[in-house]
C-alpha atoms as a PDB file:
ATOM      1  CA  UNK A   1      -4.412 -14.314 -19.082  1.00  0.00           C
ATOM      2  CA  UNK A   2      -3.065 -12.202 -21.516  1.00  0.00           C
ATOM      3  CA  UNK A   3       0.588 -11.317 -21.464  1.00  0.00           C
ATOM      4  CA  UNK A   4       2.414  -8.298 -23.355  1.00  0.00           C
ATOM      5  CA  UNK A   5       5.271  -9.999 -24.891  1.00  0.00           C
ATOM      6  CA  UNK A   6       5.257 -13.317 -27.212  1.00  0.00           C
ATOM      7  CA  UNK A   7       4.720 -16.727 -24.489  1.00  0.00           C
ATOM      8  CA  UNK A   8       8.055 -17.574 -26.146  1.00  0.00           C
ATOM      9  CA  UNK A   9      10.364 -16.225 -28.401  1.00  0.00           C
ATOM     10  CA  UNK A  10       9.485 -16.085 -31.995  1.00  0.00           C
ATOM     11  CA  UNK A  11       5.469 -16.779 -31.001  1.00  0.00           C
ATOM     12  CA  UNK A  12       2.647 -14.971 -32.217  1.00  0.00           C
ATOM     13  CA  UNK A  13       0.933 -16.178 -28.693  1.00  0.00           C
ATOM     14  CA  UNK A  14       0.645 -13.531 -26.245  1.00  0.00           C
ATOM     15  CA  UNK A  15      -1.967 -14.782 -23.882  1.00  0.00           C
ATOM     16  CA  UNK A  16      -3.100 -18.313 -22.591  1.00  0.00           C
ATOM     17  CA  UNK A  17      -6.591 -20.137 -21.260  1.00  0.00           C
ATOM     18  CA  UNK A  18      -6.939 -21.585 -17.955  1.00  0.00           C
ATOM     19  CA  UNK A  19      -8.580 -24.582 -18.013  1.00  0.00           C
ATOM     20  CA  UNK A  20      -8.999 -26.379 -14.773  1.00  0.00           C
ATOM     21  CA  UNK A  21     -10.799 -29.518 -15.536  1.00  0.00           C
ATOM     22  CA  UNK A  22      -8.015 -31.914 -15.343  1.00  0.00           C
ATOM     23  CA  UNK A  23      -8.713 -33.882 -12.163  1.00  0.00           C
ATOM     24  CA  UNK A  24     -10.155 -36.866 -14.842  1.00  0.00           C
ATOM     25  CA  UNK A  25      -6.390 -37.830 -15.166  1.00  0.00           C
ATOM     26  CA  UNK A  26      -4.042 -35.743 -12.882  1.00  0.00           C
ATOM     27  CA  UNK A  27      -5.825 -35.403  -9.318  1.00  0.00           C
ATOM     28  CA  UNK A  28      -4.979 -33.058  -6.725  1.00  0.00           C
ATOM     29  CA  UNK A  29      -1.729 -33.482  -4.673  1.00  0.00           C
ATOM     30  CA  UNK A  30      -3.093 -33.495  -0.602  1.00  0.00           C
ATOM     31  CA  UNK A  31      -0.969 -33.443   2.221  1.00  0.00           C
ATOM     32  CA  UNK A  32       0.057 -32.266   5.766  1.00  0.00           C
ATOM     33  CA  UNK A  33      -1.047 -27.967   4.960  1.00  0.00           C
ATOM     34  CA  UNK A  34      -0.516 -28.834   1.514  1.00  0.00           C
ATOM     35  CA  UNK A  35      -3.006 -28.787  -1.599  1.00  0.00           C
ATOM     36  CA  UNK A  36      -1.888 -28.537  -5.255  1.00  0.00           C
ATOM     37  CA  UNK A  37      -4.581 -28.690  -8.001  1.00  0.00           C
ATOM     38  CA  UNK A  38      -3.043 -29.255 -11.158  1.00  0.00           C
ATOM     39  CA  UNK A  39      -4.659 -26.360 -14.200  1.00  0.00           C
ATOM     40  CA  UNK A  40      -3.871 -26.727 -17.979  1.00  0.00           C
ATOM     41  CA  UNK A  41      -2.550 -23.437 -19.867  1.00  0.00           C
ATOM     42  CA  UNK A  42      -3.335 -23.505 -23.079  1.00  0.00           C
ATOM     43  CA  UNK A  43      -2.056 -20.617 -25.117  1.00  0.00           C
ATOM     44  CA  UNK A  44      -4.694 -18.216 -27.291  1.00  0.00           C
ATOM     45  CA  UNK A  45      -4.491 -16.125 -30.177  1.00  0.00           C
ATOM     46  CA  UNK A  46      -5.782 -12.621 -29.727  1.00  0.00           C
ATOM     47  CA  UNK A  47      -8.895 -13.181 -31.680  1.00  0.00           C
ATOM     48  CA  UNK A  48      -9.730 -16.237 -29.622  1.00  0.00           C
ATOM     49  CA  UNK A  49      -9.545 -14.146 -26.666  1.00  0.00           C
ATOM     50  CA  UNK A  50     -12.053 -11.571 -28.033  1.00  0.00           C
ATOM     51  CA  UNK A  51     -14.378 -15.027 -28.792  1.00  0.00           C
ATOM     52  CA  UNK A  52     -13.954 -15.320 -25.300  1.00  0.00           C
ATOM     53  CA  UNK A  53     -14.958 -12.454 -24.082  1.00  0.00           C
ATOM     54  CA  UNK A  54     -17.928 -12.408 -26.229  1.00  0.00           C
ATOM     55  CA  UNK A  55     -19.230 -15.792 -25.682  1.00  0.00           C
ATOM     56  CA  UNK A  56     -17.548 -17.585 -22.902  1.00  0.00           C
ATOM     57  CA  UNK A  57     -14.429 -20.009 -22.152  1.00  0.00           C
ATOM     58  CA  UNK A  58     -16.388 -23.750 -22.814  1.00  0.00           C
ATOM     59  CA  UNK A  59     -17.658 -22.229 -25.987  1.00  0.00           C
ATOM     60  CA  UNK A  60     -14.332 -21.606 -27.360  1.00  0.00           C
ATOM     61  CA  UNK A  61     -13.019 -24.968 -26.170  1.00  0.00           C
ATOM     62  CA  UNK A  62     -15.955 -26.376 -28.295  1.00  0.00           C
ATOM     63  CA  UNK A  63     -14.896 -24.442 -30.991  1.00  0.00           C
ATOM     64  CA  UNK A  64     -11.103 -25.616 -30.868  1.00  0.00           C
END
């Protein structure tokens, strides 16, 4: 996801990865018309996100 202002002041991050593989250690929360599935944001430089786009997200992760 790619934002158009810095993920926090001073940053040179602008956009972030979604990575939802983290069940191995933080499960999903299940209840009564409830479900929350915990996701990992990592943030991304611009160039990683072209990377991305031109390969894929696990092959950047790899990379990293």
């Amino acid at each position: 996801m790619t934002l158009g202002e810095p993920l926090w002041p001073g940053s040179d991050f602008r956009a972030y990865l979604i990575i939802p593989e983290v069940e191995d250690y933080l499960p999903p929360l299940t209840g009564r018309r409830r479900h929350v599935q915990f996701l990992r944001a990592m943030p991304i430089f611009e160039s990683e996100i072209d990377l991305k786009n031109e390969h894929d997200a696990g092959w950047v992760m790899e990379q990293l």
